[in-house]
C-alpha atoms as a PDB file:
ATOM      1  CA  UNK A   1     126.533  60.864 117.510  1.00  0.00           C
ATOM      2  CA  UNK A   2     127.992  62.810 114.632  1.00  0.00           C
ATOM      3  CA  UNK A   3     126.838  60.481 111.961  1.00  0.00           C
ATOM      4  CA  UNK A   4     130.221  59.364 110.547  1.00  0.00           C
ATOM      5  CA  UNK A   5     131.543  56.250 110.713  1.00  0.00           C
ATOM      6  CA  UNK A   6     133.264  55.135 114.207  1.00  0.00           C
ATOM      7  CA  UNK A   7     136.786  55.585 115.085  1.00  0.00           C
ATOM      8  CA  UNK A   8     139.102  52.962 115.822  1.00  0.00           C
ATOM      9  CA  UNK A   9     140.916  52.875 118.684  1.00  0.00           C
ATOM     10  CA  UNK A  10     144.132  53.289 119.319  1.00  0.00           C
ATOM     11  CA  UNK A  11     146.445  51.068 120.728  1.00  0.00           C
ATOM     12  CA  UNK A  12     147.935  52.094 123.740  1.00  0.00           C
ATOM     13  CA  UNK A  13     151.585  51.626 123.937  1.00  0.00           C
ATOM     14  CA  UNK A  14     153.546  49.791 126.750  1.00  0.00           C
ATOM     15  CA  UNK A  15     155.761  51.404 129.602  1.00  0.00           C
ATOM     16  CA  UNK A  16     159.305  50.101 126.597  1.00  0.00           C
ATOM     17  CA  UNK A  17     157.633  52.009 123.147  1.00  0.00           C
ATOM     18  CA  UNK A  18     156.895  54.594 125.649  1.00  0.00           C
ATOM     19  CA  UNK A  19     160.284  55.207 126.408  1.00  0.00           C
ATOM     20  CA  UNK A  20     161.452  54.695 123.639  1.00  0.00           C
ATOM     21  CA  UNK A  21     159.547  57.380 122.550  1.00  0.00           C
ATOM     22  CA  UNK A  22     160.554  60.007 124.628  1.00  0.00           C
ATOM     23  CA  UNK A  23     163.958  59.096 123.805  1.00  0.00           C
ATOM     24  CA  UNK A  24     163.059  59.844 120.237  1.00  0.00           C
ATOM     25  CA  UNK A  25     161.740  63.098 121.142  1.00  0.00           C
ATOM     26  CA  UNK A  26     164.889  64.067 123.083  1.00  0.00           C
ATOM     27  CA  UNK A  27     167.079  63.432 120.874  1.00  0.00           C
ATOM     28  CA  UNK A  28     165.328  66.259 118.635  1.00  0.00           C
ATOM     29  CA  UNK A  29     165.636  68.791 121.690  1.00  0.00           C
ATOM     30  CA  UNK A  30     168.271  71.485 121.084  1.00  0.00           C
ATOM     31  CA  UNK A  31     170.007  71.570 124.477  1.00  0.00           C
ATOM     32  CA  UNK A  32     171.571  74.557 125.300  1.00  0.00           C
ATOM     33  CA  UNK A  33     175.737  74.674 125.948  1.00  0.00           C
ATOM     34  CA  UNK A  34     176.991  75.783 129.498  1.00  0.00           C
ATOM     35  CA  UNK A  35     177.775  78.887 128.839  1.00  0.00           C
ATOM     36  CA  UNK A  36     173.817  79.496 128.117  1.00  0.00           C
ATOM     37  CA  UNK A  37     172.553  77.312 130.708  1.00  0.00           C
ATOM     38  CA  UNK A  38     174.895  79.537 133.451  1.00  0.00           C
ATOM     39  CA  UNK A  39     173.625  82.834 131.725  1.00  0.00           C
ATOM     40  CA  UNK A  40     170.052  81.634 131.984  1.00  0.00           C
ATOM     41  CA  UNK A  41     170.489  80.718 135.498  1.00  0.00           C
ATOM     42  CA  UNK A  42     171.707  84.096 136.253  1.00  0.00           C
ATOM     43  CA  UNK A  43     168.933  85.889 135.127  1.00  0.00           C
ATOM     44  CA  UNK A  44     166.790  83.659 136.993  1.00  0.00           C
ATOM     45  CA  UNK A  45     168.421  84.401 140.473  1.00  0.00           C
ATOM     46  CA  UNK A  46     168.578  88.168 139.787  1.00  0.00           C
ATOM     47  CA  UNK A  47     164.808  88.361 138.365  1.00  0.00           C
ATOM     48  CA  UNK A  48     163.807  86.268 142.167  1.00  0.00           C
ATOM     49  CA  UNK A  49     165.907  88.608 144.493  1.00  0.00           C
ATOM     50  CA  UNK A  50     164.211  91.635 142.608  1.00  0.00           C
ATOM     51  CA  UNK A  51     160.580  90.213 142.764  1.00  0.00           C
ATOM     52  CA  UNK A  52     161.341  88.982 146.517  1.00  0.00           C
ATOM     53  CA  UNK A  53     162.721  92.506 147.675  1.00  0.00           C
ATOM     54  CA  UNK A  54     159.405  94.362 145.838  1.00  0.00           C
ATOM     55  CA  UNK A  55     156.891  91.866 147.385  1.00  0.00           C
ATOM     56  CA  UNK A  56     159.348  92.528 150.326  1.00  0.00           C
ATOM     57  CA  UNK A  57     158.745  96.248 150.179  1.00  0.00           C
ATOM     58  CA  UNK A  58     155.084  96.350 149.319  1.00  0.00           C
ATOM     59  CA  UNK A  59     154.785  94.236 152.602  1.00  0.00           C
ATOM     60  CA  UNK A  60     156.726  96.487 154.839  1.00  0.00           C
ATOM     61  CA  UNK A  61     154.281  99.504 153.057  1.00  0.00           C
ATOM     62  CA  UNK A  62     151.301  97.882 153.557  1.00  0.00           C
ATOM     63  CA  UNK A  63     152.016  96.274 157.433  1.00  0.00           C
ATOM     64  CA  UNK A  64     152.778 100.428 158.266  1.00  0.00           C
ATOM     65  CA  UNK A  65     149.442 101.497 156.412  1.00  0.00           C
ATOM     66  CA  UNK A  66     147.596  99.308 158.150  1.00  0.00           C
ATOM     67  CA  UNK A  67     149.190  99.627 161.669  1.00  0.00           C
ATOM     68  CA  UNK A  68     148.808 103.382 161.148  1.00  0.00           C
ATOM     69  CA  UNK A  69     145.133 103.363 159.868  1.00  0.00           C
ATOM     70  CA  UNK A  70     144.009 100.956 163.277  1.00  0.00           C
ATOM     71  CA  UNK A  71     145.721 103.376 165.107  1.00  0.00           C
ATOM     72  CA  UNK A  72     143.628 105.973 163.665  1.00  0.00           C
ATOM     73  CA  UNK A  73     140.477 103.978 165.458  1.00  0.00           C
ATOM     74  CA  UNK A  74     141.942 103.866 169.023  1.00  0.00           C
END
């Protein structure tokens, strides 16, 4: 292959060191307080209604265009 020598492989761990292991990991997360989480969640409801009132619009736009340019052809 690459000429070096071949690697060993690894060990894979069982379902327990697995969880164990994410457990680890967790514990280093910085969760955020409530007061964050809530303000986060607000600006994730008011960023969807936005986006789903502009896709909203650009529907209604287009639907009219096109009713109005097959109209055009009868």
């Amino acid at each position: 292959m690459n000429g070096s020598a071949p690697q060993k492989k690894k060990r894979r761990a069982g379902p327990r060191e697995f969880l164990e292991g994410v457990r680890t990991e967790l514990r280093k997360c910085s969760w955020p307080d409530r007061q964050e989480l809530l303000g986060s969640t607000w600006v994730v409801i008011v960023s969807v209604v936005i986006l789903a009132v502009f896709v909203g619009v650009c529907d209604l736009v287009l639907m009219r265009a096109v009713e109005a340019f097959i109209a055009l052809g009868s």
